[in-house]
N, C-alpha and C. Protein backbone atom coordinates (compact mmCIF):
# COMPACT_ATOMS: atom_id res chain seq x y z
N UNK A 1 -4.37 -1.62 -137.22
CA UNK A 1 -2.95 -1.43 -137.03
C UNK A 1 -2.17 -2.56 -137.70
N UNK A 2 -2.66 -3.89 -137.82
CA UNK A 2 -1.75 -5.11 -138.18
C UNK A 2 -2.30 -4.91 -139.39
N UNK A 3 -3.10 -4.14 -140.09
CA UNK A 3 -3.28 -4.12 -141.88
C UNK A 3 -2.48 -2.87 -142.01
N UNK A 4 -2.34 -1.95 -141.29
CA UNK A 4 -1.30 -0.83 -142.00
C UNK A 4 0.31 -1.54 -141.78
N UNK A 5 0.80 -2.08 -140.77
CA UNK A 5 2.02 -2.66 -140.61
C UNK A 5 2.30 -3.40 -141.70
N UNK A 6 1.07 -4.51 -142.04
CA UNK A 6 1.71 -4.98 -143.35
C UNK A 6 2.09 -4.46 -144.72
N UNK A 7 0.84 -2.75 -144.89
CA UNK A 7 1.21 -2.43 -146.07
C UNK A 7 2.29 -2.01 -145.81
N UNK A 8 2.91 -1.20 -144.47
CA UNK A 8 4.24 -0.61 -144.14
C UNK A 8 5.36 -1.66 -144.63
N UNK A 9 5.27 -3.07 -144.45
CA UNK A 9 6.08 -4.00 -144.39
C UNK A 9 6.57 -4.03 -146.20
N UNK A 10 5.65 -4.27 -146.45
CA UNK A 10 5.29 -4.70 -148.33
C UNK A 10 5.87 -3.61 -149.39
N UNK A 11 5.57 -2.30 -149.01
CA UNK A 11 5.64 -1.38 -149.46
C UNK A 11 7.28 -0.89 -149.32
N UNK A 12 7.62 -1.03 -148.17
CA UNK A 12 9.23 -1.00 -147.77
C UNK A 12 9.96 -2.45 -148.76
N UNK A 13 9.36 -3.52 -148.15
CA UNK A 13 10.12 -4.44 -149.25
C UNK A 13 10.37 -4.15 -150.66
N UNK A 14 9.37 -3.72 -150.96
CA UNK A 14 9.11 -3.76 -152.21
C UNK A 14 9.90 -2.70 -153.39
N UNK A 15 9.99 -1.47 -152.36
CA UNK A 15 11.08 -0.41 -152.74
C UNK A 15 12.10 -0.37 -152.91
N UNK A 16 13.02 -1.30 -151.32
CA UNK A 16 14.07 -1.82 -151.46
C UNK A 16 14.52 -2.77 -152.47
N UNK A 17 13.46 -3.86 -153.02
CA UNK A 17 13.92 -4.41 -154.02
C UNK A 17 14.15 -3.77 -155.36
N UNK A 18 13.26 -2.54 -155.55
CA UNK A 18 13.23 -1.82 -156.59
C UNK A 18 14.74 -1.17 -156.74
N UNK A 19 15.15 -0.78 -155.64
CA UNK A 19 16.72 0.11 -155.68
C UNK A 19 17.26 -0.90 -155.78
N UNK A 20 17.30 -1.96 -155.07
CA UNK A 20 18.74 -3.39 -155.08
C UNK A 20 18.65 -3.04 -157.04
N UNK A 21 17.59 -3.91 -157.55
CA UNK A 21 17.36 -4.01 -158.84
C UNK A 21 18.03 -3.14 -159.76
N UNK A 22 17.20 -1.47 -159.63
CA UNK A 22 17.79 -0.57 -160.64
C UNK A 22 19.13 -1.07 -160.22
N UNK A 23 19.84 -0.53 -159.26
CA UNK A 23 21.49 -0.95 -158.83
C UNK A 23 22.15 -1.75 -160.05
N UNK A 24 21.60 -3.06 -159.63
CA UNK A 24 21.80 -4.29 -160.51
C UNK A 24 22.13 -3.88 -162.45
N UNK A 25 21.01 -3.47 -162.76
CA UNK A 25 20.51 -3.42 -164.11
C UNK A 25 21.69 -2.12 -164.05
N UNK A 26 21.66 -1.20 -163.91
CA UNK A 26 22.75 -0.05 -163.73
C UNK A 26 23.90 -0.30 -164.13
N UNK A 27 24.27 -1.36 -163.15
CA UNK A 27 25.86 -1.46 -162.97
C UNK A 27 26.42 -2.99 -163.77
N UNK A 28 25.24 -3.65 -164.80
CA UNK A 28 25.14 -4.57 -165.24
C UNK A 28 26.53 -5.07 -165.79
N UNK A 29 27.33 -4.23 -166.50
CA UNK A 29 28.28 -4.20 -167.31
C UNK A 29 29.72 -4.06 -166.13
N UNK A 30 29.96 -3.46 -164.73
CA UNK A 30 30.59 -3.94 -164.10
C UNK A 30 30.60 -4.67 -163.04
N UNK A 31 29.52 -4.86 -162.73
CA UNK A 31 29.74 -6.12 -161.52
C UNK A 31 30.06 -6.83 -161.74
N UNK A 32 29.76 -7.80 -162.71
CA UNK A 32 30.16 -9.31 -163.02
C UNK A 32 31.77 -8.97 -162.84
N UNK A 33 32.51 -8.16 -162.91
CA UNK A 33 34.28 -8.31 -162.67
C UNK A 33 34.56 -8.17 -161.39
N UNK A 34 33.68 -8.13 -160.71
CA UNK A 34 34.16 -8.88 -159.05
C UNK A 34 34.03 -9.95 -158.84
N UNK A 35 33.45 -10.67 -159.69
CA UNK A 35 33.56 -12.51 -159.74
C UNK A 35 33.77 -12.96 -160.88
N UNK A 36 34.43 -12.63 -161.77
CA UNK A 36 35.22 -13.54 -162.83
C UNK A 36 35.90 -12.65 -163.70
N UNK A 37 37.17 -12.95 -163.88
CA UNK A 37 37.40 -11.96 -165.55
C UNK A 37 37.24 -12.40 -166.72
N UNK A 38 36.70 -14.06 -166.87
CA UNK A 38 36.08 -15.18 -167.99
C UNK A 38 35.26 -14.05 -168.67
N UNK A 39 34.98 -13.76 -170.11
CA UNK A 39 34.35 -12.94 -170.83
C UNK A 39 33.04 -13.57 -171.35
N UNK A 40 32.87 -14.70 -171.12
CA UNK A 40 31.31 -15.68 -171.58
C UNK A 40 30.91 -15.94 -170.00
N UNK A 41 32.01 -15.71 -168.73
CA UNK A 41 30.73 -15.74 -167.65
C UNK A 41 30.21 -14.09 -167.62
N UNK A 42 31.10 -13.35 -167.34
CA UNK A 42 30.76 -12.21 -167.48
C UNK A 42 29.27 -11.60 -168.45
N UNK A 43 29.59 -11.85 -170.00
CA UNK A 43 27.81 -12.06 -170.86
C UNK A 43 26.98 -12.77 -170.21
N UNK A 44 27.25 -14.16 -169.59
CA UNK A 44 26.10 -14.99 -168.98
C UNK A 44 25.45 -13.72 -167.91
N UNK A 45 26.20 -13.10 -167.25
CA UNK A 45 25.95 -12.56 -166.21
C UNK A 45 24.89 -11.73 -166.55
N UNK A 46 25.89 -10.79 -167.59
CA UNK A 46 25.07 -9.34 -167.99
C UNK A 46 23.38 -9.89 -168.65
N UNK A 47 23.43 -10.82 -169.45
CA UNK A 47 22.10 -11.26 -169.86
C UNK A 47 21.01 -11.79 -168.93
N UNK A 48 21.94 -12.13 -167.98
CA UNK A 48 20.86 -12.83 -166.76
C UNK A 48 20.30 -11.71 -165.70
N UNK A 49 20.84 -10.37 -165.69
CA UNK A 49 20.72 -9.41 -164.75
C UNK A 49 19.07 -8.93 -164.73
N UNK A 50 18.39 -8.74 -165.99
CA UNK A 50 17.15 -8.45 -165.55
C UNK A 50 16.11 -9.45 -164.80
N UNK A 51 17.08 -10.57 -165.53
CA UNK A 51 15.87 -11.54 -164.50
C UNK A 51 16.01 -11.96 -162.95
N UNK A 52 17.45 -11.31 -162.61
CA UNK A 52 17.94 -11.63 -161.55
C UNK A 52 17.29 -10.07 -160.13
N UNK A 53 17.51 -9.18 -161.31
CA UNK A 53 16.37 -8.04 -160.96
C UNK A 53 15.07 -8.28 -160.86
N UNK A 54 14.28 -8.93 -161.25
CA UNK A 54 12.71 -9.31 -161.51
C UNK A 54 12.73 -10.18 -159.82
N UNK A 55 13.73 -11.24 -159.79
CA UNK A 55 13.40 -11.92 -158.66
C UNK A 55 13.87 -11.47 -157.23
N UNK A 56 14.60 -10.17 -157.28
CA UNK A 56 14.82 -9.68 -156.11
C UNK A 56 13.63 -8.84 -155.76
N UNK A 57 12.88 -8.33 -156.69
CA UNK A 57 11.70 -7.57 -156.36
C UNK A 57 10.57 -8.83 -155.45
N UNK A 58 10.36 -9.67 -156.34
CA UNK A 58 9.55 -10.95 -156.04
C UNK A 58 10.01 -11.65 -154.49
N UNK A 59 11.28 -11.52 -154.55
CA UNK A 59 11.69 -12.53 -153.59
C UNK A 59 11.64 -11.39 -152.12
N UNK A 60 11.68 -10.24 -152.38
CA UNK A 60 11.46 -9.22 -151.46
C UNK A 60 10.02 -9.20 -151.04
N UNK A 61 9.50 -9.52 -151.65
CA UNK A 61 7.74 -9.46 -150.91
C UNK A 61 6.86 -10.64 -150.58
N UNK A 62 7.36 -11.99 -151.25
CA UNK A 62 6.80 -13.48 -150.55
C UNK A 62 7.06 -13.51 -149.19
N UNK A 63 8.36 -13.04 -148.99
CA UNK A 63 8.52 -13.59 -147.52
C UNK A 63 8.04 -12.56 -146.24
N UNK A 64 7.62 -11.35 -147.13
CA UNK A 64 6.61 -10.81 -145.87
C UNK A 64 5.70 -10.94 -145.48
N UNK A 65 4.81 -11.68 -147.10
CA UNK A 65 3.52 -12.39 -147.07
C UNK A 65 3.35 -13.35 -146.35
N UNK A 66 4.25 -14.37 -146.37
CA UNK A 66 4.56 -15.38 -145.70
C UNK A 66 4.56 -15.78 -144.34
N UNK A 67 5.30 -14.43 -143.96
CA UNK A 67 5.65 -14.20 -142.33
C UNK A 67 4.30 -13.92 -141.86
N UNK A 68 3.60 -13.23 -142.60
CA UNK A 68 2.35 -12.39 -141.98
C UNK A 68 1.45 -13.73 -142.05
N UNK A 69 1.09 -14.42 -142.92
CA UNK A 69 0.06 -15.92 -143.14
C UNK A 69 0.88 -16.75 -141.31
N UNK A 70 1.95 -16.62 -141.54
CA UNK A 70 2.21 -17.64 -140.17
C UNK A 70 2.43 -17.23 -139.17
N UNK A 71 2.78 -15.80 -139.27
CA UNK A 71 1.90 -14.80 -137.94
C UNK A 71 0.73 -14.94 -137.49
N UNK A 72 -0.35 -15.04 -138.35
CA UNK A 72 -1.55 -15.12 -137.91
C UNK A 72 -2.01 -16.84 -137.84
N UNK A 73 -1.00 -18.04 -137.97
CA UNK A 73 -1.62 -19.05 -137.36
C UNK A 73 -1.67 -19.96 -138.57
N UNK A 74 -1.35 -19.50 -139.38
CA UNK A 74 -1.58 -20.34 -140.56
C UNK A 74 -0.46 -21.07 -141.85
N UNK A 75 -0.05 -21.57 -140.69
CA UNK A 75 1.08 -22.44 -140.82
C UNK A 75 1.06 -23.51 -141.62
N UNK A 76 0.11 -24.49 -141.51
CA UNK A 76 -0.27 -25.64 -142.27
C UNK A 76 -0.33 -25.06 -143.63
N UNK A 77 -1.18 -23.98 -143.99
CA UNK A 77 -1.22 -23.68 -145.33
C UNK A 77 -0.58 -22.78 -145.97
N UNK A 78 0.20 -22.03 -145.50
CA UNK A 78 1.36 -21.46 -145.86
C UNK A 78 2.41 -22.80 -146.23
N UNK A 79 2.76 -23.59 -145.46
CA UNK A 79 3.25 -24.70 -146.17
C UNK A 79 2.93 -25.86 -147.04
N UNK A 80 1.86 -26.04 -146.85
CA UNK A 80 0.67 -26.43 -148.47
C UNK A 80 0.93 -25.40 -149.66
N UNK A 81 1.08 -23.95 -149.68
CA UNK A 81 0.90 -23.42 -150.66
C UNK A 81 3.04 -23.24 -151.18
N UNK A 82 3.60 -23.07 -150.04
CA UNK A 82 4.76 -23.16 -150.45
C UNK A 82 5.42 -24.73 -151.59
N UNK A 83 5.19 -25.74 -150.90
CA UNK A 83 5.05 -27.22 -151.47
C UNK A 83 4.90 -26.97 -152.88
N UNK A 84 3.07 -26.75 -152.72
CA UNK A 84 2.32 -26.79 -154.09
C UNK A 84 3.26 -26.02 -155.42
N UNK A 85 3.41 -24.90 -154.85
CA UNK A 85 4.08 -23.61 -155.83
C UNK A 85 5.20 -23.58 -156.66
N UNK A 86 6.21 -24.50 -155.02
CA UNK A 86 7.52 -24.30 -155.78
C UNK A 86 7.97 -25.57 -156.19
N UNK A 87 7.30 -26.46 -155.24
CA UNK A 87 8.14 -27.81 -155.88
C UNK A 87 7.42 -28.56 -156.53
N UNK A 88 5.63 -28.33 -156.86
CA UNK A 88 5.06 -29.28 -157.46
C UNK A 88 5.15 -28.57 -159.04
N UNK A 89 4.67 -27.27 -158.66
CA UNK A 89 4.84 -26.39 -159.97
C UNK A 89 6.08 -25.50 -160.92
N UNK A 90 6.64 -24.99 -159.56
CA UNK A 90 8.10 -24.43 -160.16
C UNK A 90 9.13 -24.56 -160.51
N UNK A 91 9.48 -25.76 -160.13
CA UNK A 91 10.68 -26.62 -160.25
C UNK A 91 10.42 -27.33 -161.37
N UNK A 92 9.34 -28.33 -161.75
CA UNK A 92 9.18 -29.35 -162.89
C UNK A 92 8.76 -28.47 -164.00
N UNK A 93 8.25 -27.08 -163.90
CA UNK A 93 8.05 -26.23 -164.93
C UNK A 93 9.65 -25.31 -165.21
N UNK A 94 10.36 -25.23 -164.69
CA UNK A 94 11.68 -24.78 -164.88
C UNK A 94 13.09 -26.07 -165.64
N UNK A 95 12.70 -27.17 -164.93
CA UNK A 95 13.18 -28.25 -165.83
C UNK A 95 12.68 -28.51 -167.01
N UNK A 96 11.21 -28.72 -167.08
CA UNK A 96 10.70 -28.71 -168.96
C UNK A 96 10.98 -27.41 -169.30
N UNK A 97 11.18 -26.54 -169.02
CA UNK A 97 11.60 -25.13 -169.98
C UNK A 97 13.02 -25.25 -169.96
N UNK A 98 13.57 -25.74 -169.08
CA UNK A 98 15.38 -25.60 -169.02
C UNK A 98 15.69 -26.74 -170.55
N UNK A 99 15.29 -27.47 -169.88
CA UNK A 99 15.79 -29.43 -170.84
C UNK A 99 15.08 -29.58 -171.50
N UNK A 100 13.86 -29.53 -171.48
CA UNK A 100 13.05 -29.78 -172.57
C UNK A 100 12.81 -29.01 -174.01
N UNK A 101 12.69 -27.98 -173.45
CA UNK A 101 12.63 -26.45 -174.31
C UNK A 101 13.88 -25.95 -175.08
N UNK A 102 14.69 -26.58 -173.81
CA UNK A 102 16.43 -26.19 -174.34
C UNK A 102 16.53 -24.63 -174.10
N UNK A 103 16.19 -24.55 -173.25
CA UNK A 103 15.85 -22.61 -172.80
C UNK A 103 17.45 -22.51 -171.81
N UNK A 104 17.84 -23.99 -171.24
CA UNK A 104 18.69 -23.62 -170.32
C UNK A 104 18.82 -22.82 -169.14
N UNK A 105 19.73 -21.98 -168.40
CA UNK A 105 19.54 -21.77 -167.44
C UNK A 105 18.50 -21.02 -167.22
N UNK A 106 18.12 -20.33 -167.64
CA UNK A 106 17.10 -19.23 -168.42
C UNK A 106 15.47 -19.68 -167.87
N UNK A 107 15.51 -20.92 -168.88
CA UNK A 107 14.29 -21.72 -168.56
C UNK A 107 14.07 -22.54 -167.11
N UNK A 108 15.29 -22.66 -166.30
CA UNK A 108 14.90 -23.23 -165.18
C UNK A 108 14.95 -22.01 -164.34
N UNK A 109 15.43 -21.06 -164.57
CA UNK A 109 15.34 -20.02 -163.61
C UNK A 109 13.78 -19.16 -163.95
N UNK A 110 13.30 -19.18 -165.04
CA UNK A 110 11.83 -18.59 -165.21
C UNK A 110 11.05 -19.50 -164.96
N UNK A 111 11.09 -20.82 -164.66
CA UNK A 111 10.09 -21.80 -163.89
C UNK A 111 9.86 -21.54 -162.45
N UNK A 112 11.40 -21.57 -161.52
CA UNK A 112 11.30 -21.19 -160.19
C UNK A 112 10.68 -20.02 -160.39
N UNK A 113 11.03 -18.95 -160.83
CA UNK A 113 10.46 -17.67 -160.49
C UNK A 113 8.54 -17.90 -160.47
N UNK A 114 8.60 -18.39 -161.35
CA UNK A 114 7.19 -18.60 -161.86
C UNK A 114 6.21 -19.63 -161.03
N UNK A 115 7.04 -20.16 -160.01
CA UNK A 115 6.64 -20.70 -158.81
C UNK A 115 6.75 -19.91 -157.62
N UNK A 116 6.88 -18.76 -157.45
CA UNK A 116 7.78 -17.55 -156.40
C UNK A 116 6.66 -16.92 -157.06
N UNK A 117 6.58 -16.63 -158.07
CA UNK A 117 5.10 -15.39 -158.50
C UNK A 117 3.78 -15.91 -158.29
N UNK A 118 3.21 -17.27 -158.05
CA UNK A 118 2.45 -18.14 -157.79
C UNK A 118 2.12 -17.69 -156.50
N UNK A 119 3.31 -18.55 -155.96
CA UNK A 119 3.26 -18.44 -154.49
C UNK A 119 3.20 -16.79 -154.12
N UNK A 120 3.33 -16.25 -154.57
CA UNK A 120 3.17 -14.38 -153.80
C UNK A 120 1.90 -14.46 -154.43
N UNK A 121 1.15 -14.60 -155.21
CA UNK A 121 -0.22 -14.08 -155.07
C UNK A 121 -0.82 -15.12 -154.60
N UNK A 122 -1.15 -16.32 -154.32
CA UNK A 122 -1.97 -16.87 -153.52
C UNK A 122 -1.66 -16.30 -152.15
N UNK A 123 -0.67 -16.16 -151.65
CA UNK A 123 -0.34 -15.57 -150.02
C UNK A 123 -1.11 -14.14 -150.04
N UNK A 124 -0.67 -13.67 -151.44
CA UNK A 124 -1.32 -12.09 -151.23
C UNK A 124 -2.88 -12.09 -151.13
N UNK A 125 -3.73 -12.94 -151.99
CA UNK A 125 -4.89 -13.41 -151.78
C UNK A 125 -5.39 -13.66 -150.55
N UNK A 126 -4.70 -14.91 -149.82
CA UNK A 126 -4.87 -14.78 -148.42
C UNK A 126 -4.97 -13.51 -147.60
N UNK A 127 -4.29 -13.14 -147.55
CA UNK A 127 -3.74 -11.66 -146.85
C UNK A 127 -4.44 -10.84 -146.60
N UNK A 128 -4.87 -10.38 -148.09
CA UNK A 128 -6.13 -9.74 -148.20
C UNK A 128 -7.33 -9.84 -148.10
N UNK A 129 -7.65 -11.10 -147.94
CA UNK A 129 -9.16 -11.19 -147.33
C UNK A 129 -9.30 -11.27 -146.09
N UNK A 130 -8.59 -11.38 -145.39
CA UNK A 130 -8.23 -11.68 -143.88
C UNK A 130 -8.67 -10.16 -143.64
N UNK A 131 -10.35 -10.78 -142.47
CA UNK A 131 -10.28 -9.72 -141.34
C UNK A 131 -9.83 -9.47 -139.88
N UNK A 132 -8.92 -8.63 -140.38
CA UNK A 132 -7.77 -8.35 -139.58
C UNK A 132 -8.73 -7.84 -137.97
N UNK A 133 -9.89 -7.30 -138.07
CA UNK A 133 -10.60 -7.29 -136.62
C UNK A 133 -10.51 -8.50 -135.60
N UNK A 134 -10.97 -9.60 -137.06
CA UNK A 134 -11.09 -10.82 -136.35
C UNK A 134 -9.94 -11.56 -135.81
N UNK A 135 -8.60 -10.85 -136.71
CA UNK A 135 -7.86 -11.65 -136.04
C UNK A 135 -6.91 -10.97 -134.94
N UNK A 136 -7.11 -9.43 -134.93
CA UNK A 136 -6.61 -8.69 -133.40
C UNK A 136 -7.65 -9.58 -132.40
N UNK A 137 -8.75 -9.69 -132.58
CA UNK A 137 -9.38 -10.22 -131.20
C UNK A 137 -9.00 -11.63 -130.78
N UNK A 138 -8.90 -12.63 -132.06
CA UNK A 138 -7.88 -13.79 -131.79
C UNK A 138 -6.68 -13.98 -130.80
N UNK A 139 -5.87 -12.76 -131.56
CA UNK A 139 -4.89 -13.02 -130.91
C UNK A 139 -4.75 -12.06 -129.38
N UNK A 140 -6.10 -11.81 -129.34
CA UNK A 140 -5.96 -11.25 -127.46
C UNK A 140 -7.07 -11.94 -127.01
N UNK A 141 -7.36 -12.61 -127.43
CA UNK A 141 -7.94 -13.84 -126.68
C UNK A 141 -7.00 -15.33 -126.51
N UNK A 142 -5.53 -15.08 -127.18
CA UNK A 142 -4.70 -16.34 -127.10
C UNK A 142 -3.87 -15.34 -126.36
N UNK A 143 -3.45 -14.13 -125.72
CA UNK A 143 -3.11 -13.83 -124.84
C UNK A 143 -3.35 -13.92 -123.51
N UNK A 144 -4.89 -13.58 -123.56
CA UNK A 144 -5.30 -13.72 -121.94
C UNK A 144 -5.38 -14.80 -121.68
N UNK A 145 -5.71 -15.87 -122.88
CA UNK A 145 -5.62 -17.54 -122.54
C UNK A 145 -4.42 -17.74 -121.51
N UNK A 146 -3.22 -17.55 -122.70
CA UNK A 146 -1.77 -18.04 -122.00
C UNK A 146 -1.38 -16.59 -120.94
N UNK A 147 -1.86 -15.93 -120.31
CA UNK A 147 -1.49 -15.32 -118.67
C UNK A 147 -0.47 -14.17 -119.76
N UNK A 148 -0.48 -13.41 -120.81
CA UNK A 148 -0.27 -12.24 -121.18
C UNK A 148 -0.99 -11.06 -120.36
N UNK A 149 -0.19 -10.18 -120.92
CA UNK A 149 -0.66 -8.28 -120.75
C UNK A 149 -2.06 -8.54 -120.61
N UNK A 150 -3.03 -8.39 -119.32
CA UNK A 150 -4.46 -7.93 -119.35
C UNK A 150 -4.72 -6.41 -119.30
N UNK A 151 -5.83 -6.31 -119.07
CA UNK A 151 -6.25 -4.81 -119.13
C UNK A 151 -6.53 -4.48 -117.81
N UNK A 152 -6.58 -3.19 -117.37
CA UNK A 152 -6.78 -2.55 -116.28
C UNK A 152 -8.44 -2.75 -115.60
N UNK A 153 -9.40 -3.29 -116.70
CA UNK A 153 -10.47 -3.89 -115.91
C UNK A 153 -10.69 -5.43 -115.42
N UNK A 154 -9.76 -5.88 -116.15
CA UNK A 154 -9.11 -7.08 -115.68
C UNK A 154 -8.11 -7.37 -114.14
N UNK A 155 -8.02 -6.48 -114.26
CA UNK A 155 -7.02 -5.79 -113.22
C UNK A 155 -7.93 -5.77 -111.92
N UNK A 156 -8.92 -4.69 -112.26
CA UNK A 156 -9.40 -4.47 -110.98
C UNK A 156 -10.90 -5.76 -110.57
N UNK A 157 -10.83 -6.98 -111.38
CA UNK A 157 -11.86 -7.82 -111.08
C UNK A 157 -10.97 -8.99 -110.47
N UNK A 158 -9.94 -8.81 -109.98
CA UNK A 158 -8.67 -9.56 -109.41
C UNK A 158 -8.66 -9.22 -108.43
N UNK A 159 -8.31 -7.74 -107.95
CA UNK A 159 -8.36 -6.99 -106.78
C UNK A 159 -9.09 -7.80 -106.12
């Protein structure tokens, strides 16, 4: 049940980001005139839209991965791998492509991303090897620990 919920989870994210996106890419040419009538922010805009599409898809499915790694307890390394991803790797790889490269905003925004695509497949890695048997019985054995929902044979060895 907690491996179909997540594909339920992933699969919903993942759609929704797909519609936000098309949306985006669609309407590329008028959105930007609900926040500026400047004609070089407006191009900045329109040129930046697919990548701004790419990371709503991305940014729609880390954080279910995410939730689910520290759902199941694994907190410490969900934040080891967040660290590692975005700020050891994504950030200083988005500044040498921004400044160094002279890629500009471009280049620091395909570094973060590229720390956000990192980080979603190591989580997804996780995720997926996780047996989820092992960890329903975990977590009803940290139920009956802490005085949760028992069962009805539990029940009657109380009686």
């Amino acid at each position: 049940t907690a491996k179909l919920s997540l594909v339920v989870a992933v699969v919903t994210s993942f759609l929704i980001g797909v519609v936000l996106s098309l949306f985006l890419i669609t309407t590329r040419n008028e959105y930007p005139l609900f926040f500026s009538n400047d004609t070089d922010v407006r191009a900045l805009v329109k040129m930046l839209t697919p990548l701004l599409a790419t990371c709503i898809v991305i940014n729609n499915i880390q954080p279910i991965l995410s939730g689910v790694a520290i759902g199941a307890g694994w907190q410490a390394a969900v934040a080891y791998v967040n660290i590692a991803c975005y700020y050891i790797f994504g950030i200083p790889l988005g500044l040498v492509m921004g400044y160094k490269l002279n890629m500009g905003v471009r280049g620091i925004w395909y570094g973060m991303m590229s720390g956000t695509v990192l980080q979603t497949f190591i989580l997804f890695l996780m995720v997926y090897r996780t047996n989820w048997n092992v960890e329903a019985s975990v977590a009803e054995e940290r139920i009956r620990k802490w005085g949760g929902h028992t069962n009805s044979k539990d029940n009657d060895v109380e009686k």
